[in-house]
PDB file of N, CA and C in Angstrom:
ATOM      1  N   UNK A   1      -9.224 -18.364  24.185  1.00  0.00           N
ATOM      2  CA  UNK A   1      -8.348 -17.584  23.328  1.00  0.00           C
ATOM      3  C   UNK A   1      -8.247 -18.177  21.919  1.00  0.00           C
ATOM      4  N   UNK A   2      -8.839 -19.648  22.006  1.00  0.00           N
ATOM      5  CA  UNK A   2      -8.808 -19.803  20.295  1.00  0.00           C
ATOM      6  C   UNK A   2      -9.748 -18.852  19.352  1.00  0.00           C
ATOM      7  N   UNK A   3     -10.354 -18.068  19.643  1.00  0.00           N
ATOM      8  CA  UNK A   3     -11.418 -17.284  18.738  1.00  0.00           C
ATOM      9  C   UNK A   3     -10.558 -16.016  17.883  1.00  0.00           C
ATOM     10  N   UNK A   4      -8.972 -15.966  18.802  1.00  0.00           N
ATOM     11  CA  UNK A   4      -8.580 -14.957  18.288  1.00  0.00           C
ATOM     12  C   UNK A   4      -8.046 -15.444  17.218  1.00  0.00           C
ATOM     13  N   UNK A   5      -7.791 -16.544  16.963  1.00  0.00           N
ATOM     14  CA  UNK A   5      -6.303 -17.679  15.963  1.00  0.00           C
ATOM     15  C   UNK A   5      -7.340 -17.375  14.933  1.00  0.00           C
ATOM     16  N   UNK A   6      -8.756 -17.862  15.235  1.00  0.00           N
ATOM     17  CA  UNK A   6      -9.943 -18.382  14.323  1.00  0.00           C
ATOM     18  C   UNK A   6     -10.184 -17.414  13.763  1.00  0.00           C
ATOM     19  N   UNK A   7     -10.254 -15.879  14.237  1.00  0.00           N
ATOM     20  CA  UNK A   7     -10.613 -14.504  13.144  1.00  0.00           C
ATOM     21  C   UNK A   7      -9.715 -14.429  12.732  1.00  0.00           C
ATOM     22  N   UNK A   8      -8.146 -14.647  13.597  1.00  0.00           N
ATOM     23  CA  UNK A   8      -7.310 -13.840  12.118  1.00  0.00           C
ATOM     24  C   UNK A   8      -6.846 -14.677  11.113  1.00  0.00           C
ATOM     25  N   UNK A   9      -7.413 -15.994  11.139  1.00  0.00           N
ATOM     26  CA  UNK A   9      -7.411 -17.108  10.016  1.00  0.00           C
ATOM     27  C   UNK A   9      -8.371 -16.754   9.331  1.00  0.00           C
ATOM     28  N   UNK A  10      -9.319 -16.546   9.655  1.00  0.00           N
ATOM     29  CA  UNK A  10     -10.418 -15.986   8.479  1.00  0.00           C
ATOM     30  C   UNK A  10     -10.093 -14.861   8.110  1.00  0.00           C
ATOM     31  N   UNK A  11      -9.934 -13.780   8.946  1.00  0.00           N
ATOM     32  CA  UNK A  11      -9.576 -12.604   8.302  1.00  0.00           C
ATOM     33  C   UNK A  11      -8.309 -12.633   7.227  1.00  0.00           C
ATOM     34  N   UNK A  12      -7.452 -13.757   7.338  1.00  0.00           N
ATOM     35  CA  UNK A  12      -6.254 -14.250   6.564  1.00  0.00           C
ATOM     36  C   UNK A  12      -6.997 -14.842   4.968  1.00  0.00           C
ATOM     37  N   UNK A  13      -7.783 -15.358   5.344  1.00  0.00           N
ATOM     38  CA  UNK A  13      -8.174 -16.140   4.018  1.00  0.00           C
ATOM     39  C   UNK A  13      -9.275 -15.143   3.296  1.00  0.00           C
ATOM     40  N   UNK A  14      -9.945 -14.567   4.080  1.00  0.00           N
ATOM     41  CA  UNK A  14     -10.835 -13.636   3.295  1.00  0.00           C
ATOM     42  C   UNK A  14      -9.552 -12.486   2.179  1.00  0.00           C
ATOM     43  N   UNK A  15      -8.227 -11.885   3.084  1.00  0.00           N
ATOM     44  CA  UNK A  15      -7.623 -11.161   2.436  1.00  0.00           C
ATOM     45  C   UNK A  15      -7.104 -11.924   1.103  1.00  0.00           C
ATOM     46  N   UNK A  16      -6.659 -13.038   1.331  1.00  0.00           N
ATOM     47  CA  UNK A  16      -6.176 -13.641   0.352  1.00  0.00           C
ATOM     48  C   UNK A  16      -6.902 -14.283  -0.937  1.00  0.00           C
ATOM     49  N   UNK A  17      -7.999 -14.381  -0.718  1.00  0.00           N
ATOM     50  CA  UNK A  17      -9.349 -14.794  -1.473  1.00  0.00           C
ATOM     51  C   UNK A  17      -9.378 -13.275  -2.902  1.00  0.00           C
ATOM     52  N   UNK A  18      -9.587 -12.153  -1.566  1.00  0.00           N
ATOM     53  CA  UNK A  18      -9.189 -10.123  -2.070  1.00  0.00           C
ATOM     54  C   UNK A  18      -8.341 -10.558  -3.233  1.00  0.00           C
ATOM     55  N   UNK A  19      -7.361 -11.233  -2.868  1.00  0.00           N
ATOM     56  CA  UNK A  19      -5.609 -10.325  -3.744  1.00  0.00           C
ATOM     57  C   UNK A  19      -5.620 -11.413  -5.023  1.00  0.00           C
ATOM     58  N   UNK A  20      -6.076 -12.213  -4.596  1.00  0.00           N
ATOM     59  CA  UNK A  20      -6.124 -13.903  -5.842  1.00  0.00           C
ATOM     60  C   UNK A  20      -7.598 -13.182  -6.904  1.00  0.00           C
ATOM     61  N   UNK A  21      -8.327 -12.741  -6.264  1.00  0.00           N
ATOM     62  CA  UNK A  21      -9.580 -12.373  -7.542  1.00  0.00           C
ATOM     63  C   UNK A  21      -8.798 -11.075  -7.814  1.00  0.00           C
ATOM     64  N   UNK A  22      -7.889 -10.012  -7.660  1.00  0.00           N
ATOM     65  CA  UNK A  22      -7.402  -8.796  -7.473  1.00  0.00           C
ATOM     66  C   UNK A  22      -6.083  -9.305  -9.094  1.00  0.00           C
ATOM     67  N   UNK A  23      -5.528 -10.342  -8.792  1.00  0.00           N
ATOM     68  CA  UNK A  23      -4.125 -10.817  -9.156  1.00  0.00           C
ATOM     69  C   UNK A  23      -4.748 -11.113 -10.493  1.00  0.00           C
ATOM     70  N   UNK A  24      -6.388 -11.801 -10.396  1.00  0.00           N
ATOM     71  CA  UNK A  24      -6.547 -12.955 -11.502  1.00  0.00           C
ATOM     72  C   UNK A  24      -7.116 -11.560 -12.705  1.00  0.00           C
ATOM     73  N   UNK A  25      -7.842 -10.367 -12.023  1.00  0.00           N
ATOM     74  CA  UNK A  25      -8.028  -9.791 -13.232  1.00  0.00           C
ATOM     75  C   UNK A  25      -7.018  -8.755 -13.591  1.00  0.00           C
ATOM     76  N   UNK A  26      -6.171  -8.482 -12.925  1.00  0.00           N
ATOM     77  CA  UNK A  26      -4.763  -7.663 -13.464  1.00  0.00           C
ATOM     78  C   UNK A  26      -4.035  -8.826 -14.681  1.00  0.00           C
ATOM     79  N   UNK A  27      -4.055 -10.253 -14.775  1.00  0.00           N
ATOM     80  CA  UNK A  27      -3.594 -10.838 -15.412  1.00  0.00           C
ATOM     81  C   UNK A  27      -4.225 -11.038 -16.422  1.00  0.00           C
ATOM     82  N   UNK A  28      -6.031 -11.101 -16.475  1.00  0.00           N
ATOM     83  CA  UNK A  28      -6.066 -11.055 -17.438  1.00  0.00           C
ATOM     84  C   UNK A  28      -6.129 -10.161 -18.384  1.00  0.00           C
ATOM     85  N   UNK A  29      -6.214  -8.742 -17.846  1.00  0.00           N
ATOM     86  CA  UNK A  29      -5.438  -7.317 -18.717  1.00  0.00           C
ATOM     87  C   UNK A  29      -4.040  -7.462 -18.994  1.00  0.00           C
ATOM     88  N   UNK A  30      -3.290  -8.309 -18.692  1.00  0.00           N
ATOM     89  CA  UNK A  30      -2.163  -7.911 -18.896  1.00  0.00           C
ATOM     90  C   UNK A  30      -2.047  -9.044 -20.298  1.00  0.00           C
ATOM     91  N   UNK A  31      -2.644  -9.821 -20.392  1.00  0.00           N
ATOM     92  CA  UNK A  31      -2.616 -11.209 -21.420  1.00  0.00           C
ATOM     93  C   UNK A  31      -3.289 -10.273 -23.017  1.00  0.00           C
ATOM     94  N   UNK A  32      -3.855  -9.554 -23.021  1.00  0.00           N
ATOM     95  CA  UNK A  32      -5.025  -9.073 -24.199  1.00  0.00           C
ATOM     96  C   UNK A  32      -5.840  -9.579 -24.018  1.00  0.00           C
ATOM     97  N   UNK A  33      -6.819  -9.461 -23.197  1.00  0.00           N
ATOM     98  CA  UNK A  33      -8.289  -9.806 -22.800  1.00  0.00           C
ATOM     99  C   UNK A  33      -9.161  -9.746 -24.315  1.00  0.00           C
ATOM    100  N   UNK A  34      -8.764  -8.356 -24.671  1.00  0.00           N
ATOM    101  CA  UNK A  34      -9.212  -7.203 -25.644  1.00  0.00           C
ATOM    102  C   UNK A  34     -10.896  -7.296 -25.395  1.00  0.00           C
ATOM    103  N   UNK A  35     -11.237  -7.296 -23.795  1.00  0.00           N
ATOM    104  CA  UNK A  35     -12.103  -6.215 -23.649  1.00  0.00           C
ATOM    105  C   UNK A  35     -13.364  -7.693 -22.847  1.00  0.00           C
ATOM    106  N   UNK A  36     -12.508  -8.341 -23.330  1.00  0.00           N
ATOM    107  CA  UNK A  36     -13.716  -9.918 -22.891  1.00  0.00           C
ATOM    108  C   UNK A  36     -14.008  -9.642 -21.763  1.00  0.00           C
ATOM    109  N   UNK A  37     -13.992  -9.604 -20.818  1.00  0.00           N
ATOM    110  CA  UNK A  37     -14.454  -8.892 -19.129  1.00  0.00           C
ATOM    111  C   UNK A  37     -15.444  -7.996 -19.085  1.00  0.00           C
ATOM    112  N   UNK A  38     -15.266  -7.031 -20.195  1.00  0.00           N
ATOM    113  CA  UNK A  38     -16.191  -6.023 -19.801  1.00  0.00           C
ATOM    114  C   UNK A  38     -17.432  -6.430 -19.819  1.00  0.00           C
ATOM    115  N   UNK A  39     -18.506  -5.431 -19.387  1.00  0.00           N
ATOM    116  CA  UNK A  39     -19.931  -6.004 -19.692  1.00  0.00           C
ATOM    117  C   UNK A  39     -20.240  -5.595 -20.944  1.00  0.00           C
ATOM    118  N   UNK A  40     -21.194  -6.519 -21.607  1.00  0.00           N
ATOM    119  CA  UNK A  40     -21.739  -6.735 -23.156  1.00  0.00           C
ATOM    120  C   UNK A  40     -22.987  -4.820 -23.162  1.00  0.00           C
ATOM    121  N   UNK A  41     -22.633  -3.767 -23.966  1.00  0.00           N
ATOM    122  CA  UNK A  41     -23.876  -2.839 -23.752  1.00  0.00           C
ATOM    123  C   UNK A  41     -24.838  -3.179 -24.131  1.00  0.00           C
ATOM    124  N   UNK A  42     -25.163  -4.364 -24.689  1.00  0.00           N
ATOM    125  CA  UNK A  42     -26.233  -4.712 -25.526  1.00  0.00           C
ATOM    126  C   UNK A  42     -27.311  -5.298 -24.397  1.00  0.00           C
ATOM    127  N   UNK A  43     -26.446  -6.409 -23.212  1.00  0.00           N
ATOM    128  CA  UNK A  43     -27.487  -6.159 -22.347  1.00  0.00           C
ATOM    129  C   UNK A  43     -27.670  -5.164 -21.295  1.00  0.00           C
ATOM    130  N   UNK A  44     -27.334  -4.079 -21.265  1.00  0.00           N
ATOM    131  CA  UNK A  44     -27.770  -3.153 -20.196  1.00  0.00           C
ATOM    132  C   UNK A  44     -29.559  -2.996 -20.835  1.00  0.00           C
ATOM    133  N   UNK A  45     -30.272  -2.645 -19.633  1.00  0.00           N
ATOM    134  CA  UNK A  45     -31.592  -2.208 -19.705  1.00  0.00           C
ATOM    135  C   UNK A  45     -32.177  -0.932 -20.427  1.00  0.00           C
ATOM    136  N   UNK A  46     -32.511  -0.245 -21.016  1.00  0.00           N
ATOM    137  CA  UNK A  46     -32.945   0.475 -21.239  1.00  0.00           C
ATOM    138  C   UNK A  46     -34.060   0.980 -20.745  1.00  0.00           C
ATOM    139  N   UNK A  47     -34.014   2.856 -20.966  1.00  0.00           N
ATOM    140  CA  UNK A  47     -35.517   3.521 -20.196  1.00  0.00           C
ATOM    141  C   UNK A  47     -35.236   3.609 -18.942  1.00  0.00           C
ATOM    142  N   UNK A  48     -34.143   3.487 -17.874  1.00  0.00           N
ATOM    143  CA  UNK A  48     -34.688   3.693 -16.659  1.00  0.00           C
ATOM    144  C   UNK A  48     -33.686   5.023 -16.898  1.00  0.00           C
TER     145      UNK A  48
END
């Protein structure tokens, strides 16, 4: 029966891993990023 402790500890830390990368970019919109996150268009590919 320890396998059940062991998934929902992982399944615990995987959620929480979710809400901490979830938390970290709501904060940094909320600071004025002014846009630093986004991707650069200059490198997207062109032609396809």
């Amino acid at each position: 029966m320890w396998y059940f402790a062991w998934i929902l500890g992982l399944g615990l830390a995987v959620a929480f891993g979710i809400l901490n990368g979830l938390w970290h970019e709501f904060r940094l919109f909320d600071e004025g990023d002014a846009g630093l996150s986004a991707p650069d268009p200059d490198d997207a590919e062109v032609g396809h």
